[in-house]
Protein backbone atom coordinates (compact mmCIF):
# COMPACT_ATOMS: atom_id res chain seq x y z
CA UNK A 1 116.40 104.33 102.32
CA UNK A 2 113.95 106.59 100.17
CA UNK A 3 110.81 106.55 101.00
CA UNK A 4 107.31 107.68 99.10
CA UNK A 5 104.43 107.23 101.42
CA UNK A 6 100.91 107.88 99.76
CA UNK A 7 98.13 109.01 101.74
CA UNK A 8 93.98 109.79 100.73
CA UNK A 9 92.86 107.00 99.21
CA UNK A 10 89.28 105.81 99.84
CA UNK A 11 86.19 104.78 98.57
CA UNK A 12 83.72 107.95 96.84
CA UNK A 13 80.79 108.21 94.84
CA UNK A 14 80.81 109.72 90.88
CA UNK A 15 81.33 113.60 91.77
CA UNK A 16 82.92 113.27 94.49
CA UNK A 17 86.72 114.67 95.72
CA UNK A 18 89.79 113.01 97.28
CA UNK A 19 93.29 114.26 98.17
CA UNK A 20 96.27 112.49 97.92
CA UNK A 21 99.44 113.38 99.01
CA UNK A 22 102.58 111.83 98.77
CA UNK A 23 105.72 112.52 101.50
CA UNK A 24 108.68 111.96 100.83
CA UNK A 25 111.87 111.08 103.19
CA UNK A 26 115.35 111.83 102.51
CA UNK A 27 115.51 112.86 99.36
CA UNK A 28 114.35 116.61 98.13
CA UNK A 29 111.08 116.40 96.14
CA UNK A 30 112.42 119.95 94.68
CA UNK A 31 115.77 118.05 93.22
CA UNK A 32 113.02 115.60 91.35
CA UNK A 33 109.99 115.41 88.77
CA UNK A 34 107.27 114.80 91.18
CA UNK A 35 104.36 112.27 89.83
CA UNK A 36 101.42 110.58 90.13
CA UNK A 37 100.78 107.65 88.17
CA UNK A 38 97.87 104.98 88.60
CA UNK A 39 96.93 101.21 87.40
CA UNK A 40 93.73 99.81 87.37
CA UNK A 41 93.09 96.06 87.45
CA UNK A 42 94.19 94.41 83.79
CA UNK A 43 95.81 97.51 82.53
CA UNK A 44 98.88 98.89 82.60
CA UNK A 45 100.35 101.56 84.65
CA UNK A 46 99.75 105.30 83.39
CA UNK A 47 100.97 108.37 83.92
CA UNK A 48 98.43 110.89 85.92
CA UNK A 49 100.42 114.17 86.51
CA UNK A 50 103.73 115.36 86.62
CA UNK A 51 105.01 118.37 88.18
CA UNK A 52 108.75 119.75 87.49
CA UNK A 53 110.62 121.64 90.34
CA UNK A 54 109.85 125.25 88.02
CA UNK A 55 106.43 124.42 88.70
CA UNK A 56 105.13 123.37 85.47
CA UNK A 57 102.74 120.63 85.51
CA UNK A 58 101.46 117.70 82.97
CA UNK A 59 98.56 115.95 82.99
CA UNK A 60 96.86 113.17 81.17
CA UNK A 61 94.08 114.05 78.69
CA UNK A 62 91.74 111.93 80.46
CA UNK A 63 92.13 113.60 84.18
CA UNK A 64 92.62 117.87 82.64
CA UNK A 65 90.39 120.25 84.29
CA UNK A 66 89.78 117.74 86.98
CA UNK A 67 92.86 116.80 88.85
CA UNK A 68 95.47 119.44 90.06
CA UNK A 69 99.39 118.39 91.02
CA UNK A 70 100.97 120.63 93.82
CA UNK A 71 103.77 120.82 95.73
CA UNK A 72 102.16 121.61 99.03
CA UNK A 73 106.01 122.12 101.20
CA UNK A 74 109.13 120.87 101.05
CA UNK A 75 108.40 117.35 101.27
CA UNK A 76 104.70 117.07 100.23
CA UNK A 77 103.29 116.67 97.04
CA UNK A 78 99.37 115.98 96.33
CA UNK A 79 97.07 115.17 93.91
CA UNK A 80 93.47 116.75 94.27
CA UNK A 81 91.29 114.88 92.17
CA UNK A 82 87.81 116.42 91.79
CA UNK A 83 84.66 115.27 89.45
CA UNK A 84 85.57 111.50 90.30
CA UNK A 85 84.43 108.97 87.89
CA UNK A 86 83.94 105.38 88.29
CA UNK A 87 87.13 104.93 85.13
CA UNK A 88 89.48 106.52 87.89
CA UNK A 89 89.41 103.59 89.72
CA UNK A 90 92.48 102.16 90.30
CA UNK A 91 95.62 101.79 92.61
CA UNK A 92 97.53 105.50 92.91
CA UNK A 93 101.60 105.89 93.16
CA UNK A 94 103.47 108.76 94.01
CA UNK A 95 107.19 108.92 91.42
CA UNK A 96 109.86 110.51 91.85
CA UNK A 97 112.16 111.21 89.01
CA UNK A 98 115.77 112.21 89.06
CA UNK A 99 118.98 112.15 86.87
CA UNK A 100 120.03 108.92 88.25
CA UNK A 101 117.38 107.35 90.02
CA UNK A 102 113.60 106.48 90.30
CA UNK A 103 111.51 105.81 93.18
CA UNK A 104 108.37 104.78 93.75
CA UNK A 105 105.84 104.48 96.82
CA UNK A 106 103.55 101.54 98.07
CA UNK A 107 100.19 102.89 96.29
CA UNK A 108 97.30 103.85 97.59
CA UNK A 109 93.84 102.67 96.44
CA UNK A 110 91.34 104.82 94.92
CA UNK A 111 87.40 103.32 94.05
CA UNK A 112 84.98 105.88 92.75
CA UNK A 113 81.55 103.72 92.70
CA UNK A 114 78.04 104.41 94.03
């Protein structure tokens, strides 16, 4: 059973900083296109950042310059999001991409208010 567990959601004010990570189990994050995609109430699901096993990474227009994707090890891969704004408010999931399969993990929340 494959398993994406998110971890690093909270609550922060505008400005602020939160880490996510995302670990995985069984599978090898390096054999996959790691992501990060998020869903706020009433909309639909968008991609955040991707990041391929060479180590190039993607990110939305709406996040550049403020969120980084890493691979931190092995089985770890995070999302530092810095210069929160109240718009990135919504429900984080870790993806993991392959040839011949998708998974994704449970969410975490994420509320950037003051």
């Amino acid at each position: 059973q494959v398993q994406l567990v998110e971890s690093g959601g909270g609550l922060v004010q505008p400005g602020g900083s939160l880490r996510l990570s995302c670990a995985a189990s069984t599978i090898n994050p390096s054999n996959y296109v790691m992501g990060w995609y998020r869903q706020a109430p009433g909309k639909q699901r968008e991609l955040v950042a991707t990041i391929f096993s060479t180590g190039i990474t993607n990110y939305a227009d709406s996040v550049k310059g403020r969120f980084t994707i890493s691979r931190d090890n092995a089985k770890n891969t995070s999302l530092q999001m810095n210069s929160l704004q109240p718009e990135d408010t919504a429900v984080y999931y870790c993806n993991a991409r392959g040839i011949f399969n998708t998974y994704w993990g449970q969410g975490t929340q994420v509320t950037v208010s003051s």
